[in-house]
PDB file of N, CA and C in Angstrom:
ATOM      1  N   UNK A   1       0.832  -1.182   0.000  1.00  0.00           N
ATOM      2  CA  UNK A   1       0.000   0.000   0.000  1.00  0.00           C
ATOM      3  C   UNK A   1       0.876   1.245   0.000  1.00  0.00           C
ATOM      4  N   UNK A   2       1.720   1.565   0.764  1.00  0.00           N
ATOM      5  CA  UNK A   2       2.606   2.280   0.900  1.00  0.00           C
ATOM      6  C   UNK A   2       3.533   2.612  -0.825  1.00  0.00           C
ATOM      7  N   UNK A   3       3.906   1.170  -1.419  1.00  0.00           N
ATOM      8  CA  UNK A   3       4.720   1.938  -2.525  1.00  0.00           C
ATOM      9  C   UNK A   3       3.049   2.211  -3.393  1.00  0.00           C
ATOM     10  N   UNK A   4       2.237   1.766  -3.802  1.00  0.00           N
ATOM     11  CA  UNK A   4       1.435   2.151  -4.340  1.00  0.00           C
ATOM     12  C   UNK A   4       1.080   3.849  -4.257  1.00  0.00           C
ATOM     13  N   UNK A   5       1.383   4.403  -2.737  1.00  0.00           N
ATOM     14  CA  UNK A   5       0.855   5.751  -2.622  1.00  0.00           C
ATOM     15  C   UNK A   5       1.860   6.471  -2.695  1.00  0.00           C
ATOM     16  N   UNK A   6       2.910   6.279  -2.759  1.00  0.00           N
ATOM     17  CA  UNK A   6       4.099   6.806  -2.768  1.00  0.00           C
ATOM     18  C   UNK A   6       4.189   6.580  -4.823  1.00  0.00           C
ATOM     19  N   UNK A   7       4.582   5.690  -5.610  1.00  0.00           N
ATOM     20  CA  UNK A   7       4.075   5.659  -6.856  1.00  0.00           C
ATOM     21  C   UNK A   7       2.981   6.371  -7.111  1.00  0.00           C
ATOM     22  N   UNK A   8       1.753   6.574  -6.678  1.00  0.00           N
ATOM     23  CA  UNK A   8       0.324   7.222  -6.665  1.00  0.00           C
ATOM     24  C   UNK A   8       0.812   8.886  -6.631  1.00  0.00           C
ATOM     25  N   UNK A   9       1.855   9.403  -5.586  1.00  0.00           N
ATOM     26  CA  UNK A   9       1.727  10.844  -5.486  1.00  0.00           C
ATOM     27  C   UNK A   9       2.569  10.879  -6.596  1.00  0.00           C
ATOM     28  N   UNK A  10       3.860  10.180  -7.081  1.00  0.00           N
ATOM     29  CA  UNK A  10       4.651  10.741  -8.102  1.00  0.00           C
ATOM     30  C   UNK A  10       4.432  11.027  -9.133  1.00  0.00           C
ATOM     31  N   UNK A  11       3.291  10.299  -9.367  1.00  0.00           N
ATOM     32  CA  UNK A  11       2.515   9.945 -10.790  1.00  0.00           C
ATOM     33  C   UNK A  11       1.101  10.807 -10.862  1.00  0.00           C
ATOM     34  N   UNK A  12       0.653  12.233 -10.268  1.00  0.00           N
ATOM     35  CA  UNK A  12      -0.210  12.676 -10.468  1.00  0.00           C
ATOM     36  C   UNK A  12      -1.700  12.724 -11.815  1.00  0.00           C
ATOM     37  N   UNK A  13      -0.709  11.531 -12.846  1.00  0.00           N
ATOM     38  CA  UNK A  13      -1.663  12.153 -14.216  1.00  0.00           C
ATOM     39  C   UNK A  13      -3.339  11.180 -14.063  1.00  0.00           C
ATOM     40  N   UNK A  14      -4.034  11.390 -14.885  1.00  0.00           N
ATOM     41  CA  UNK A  14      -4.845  10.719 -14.987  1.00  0.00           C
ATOM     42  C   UNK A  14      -5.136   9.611 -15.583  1.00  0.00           C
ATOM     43  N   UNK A  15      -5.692   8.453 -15.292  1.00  0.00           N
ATOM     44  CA  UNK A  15      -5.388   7.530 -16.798  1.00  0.00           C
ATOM     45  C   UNK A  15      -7.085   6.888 -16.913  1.00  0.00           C
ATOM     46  N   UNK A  16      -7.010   6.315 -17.836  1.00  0.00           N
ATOM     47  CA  UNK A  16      -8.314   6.056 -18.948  1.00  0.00           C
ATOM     48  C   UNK A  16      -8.106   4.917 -18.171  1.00  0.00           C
ATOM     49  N   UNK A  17      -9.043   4.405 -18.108  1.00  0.00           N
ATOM     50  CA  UNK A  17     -10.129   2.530 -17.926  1.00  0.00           C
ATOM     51  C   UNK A  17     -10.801   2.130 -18.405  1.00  0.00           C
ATOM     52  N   UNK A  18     -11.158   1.301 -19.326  1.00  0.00           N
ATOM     53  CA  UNK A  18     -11.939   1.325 -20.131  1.00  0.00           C
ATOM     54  C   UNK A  18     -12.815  -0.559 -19.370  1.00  0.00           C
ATOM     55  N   UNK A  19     -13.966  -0.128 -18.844  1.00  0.00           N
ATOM     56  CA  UNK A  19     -14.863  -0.915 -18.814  1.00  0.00           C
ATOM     57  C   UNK A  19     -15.421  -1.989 -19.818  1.00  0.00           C
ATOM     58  N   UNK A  20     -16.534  -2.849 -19.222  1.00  0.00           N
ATOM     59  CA  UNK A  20     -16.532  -3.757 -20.487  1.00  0.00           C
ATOM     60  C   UNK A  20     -17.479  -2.797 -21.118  1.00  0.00           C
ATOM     61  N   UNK A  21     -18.604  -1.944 -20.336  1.00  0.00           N
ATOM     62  CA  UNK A  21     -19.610  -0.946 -21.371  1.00  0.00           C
ATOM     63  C   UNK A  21     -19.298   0.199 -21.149  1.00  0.00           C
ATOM     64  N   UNK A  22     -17.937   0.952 -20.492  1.00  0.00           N
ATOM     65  CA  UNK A  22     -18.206   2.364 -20.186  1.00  0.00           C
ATOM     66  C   UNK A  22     -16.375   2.482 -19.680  1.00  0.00           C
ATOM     67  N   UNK A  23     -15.801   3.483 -19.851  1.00  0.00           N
ATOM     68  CA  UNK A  23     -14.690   3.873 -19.283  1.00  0.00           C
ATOM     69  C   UNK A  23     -14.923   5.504 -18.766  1.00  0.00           C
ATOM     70  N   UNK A  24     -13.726   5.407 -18.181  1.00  0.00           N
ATOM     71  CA  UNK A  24     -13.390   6.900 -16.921  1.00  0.00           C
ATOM     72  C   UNK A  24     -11.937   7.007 -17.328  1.00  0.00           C
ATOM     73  N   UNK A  25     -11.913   8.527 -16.322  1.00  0.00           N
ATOM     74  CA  UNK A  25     -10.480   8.157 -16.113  1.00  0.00           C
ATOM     75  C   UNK A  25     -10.250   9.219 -14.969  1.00  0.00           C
ATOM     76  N   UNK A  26      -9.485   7.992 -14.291  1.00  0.00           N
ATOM     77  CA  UNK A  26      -9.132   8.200 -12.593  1.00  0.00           C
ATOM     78  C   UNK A  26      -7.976   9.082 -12.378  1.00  0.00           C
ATOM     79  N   UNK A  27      -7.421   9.092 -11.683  1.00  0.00           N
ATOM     80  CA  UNK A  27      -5.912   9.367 -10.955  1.00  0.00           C
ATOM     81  C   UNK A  27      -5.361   8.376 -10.413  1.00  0.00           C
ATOM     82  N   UNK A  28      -4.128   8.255 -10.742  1.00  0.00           N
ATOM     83  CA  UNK A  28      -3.347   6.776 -11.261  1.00  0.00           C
ATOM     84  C   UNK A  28      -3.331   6.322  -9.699  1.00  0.00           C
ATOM     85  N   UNK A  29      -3.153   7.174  -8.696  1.00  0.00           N
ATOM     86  CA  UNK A  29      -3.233   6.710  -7.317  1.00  0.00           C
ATOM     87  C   UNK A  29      -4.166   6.055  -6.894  1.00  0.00           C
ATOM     88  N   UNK A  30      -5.411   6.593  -7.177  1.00  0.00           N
ATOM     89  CA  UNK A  30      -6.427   5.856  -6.558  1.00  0.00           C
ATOM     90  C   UNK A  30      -6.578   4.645  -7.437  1.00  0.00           C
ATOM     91  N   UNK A  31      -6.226   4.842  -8.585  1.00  0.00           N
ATOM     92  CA  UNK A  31      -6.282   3.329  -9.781  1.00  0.00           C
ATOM     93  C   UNK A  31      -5.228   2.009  -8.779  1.00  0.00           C
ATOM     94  N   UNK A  32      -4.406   2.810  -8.391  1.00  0.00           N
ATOM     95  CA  UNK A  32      -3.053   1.869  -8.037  1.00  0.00           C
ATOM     96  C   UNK A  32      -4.020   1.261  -6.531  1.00  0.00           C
ATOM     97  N   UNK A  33      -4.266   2.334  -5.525  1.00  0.00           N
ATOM     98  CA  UNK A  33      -4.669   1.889  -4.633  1.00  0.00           C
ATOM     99  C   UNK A  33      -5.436   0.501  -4.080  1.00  0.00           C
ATOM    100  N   UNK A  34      -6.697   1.081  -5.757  1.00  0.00           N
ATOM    101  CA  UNK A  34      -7.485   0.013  -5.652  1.00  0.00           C
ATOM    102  C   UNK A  34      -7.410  -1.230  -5.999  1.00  0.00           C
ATOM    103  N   UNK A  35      -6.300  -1.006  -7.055  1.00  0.00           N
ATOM    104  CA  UNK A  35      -5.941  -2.539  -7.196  1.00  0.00           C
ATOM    105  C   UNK A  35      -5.105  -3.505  -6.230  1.00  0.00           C
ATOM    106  N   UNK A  36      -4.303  -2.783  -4.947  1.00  0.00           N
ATOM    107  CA  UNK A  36      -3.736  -3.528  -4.488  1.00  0.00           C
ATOM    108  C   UNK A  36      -4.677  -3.241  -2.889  1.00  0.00           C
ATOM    109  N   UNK A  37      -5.593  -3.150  -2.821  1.00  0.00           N
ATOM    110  CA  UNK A  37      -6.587  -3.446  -1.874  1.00  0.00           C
ATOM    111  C   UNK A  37      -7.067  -4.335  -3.158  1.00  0.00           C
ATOM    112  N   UNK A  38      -7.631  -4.523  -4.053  1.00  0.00           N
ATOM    113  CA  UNK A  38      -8.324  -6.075  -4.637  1.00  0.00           C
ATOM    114  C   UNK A  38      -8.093  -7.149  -4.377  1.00  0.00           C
ATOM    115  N   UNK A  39      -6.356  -7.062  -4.696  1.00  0.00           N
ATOM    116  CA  UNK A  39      -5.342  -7.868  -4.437  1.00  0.00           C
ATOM    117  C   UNK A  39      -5.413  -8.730  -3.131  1.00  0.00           C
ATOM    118  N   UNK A  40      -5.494  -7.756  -2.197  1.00  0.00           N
ATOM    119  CA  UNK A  40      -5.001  -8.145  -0.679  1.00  0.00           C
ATOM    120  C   UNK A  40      -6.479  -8.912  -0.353  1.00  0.00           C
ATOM    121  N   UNK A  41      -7.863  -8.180  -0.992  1.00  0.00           N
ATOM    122  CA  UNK A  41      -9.181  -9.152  -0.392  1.00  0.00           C
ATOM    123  C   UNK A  41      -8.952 -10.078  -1.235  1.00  0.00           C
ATOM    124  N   UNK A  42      -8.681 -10.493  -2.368  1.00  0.00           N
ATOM    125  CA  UNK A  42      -8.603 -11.662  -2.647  1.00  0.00           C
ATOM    126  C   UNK A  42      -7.917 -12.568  -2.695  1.00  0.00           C
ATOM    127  N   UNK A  43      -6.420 -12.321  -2.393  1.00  0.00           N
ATOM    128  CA  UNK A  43      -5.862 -13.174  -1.686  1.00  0.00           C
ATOM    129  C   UNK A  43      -6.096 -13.486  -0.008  1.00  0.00           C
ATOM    130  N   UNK A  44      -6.452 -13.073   0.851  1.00  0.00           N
ATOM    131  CA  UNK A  44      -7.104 -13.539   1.633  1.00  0.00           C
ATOM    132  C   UNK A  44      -8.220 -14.453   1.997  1.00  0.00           C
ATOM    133  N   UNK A  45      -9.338 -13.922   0.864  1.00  0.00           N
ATOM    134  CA  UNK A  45     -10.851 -15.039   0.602  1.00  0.00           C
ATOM    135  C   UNK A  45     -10.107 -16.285  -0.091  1.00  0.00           C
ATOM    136  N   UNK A  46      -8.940 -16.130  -1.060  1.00  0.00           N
ATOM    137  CA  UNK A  46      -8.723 -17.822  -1.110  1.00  0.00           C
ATOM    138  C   UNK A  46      -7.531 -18.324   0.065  1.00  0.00           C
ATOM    139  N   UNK A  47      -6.925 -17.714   1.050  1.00  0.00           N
ATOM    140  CA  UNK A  47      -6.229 -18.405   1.641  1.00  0.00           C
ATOM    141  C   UNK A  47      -6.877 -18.593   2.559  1.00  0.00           C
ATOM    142  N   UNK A  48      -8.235 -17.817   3.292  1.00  0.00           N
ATOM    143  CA  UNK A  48      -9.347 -18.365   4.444  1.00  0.00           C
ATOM    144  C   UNK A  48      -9.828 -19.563   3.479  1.00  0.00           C
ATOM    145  N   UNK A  49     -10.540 -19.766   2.185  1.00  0.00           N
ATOM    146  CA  UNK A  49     -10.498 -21.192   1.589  1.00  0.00           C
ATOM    147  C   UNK A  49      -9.544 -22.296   1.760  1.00  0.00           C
ATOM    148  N   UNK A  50      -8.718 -21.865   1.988  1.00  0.00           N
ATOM    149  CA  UNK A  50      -7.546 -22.979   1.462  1.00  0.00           C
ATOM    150  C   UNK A  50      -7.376 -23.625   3.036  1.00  0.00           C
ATOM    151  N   UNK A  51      -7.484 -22.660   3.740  1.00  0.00           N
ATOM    152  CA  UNK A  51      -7.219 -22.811   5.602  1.00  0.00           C
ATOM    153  C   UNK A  51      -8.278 -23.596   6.392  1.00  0.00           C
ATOM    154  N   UNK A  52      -9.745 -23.199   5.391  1.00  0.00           N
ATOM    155  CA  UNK A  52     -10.466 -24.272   5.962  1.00  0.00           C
ATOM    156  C   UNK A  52     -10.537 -25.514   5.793  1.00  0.00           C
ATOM    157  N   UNK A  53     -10.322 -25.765   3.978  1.00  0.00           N
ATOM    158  CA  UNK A  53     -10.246 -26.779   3.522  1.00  0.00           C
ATOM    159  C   UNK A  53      -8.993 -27.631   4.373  1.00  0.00           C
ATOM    160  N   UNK A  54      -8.092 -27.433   4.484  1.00  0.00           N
ATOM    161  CA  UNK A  54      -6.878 -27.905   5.449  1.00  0.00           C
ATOM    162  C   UNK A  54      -7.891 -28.586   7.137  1.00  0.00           C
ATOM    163  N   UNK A  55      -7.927 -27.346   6.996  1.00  0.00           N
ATOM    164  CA  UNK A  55      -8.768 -28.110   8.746  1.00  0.00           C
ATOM    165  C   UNK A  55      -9.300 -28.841   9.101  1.00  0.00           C
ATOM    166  N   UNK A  56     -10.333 -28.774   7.767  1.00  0.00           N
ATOM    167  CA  UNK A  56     -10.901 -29.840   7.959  1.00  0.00           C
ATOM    168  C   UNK A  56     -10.472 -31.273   7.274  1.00  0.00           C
ATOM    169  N   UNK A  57      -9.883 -31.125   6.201  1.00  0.00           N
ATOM    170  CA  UNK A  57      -8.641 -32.446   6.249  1.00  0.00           C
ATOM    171  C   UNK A  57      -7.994 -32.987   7.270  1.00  0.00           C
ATOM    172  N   UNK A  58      -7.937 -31.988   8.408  1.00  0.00           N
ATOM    173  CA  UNK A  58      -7.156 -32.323   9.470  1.00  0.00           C
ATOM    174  C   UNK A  58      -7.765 -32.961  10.073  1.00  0.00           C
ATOM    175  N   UNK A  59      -9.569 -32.879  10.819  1.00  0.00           N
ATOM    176  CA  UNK A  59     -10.306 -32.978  11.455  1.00  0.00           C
ATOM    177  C   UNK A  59     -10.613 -34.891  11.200  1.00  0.00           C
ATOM    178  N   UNK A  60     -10.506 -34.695   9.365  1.00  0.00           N
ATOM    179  CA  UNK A  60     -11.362 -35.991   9.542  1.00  0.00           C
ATOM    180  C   UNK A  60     -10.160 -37.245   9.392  1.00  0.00           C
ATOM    181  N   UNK A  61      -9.175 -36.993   9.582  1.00  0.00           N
ATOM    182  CA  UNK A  61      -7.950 -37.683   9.774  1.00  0.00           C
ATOM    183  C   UNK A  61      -7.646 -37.844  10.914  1.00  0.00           C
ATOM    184  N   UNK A  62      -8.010 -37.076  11.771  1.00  0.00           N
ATOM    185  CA  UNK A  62      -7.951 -37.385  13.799  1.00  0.00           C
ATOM    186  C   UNK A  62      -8.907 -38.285  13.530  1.00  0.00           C
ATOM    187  N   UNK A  63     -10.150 -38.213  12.643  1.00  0.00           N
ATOM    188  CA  UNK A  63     -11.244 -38.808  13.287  1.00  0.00           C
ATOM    189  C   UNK A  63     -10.835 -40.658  12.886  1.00  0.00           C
ATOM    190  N   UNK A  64     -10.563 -40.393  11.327  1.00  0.00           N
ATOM    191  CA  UNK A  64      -9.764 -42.303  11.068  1.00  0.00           C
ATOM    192  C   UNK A  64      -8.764 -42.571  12.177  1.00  0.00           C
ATOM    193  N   UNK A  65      -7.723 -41.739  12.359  1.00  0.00           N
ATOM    194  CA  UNK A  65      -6.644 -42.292  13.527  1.00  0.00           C
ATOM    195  C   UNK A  65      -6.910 -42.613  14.500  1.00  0.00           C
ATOM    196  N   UNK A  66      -8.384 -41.995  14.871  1.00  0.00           N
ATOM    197  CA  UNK A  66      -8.704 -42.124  16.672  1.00  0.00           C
ATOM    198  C   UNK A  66      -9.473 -43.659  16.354  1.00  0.00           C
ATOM    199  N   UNK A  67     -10.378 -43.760  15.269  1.00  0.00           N
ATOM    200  CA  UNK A  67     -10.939 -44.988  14.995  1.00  0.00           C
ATOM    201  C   UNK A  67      -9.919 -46.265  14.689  1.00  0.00           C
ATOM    202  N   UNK A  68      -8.673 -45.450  14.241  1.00  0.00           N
ATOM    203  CA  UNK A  68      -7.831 -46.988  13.921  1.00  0.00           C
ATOM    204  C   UNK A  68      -6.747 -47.719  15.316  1.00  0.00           C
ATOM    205  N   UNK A  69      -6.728 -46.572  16.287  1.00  0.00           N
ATOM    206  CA  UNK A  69      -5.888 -46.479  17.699  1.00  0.00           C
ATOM    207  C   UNK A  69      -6.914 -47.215  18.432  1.00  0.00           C
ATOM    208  N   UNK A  70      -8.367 -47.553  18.219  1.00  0.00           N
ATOM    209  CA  UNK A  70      -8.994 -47.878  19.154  1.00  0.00           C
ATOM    210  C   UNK A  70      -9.047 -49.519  19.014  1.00  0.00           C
ATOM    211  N   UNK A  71      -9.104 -49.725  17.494  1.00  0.00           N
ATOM    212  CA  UNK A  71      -9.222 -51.038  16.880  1.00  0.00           C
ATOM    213  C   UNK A  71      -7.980 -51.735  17.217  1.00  0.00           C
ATOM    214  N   UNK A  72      -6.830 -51.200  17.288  1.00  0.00           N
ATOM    215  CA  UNK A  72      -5.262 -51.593  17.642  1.00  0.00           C
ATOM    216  C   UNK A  72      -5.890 -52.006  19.049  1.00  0.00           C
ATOM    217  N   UNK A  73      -6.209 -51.400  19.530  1.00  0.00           N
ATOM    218  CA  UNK A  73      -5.885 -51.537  21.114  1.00  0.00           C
ATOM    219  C   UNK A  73      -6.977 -52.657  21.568  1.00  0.00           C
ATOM    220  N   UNK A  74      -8.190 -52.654  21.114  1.00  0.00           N
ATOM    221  CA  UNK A  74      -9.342 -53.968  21.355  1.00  0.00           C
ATOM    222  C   UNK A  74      -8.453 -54.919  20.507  1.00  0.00           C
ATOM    223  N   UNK A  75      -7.779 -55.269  19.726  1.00  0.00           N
ATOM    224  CA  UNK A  75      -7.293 -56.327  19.303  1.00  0.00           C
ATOM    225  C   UNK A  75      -6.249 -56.789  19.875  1.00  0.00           C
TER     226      UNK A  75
END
């Protein structure tokens, strides 16, 4: 975020975007900004994915081990 706003003040000009039906045109800072806040929520929403999916891999692998430690031990 920081080099983005620091790049963002050096770079005062404006630049074009062109939408899929409509373009603007911003100031390259807030262009920069927003893309690396996009960045940061979406790498987060897939690594909270990825963290659950793990967990619960984890969860149901205690659950075979605890079932296979019990069968060891009655036998």
């Amino acid at each position: 975020m920081v080099i983005a706003f620091v790049l963002g003040t050096q770079n005062p000009a404006l630049v074009k975007v062109d939408y899929i039906i409509a373009s603007s045109e911003v100031p390259l800072a807030s262009l920069m900004s927003l893309c690396v806040v996009f960045g940061l929520v979406l790498g987060l929403l897939l690594g909270i994915g990825k963290i659950t999916q793990l967990k619960r891999q984890i969860r149901q692998q205690q659950r075979v081990n605890q079932s296979t430690q019990r069968k060891a031990v009655n036998d």
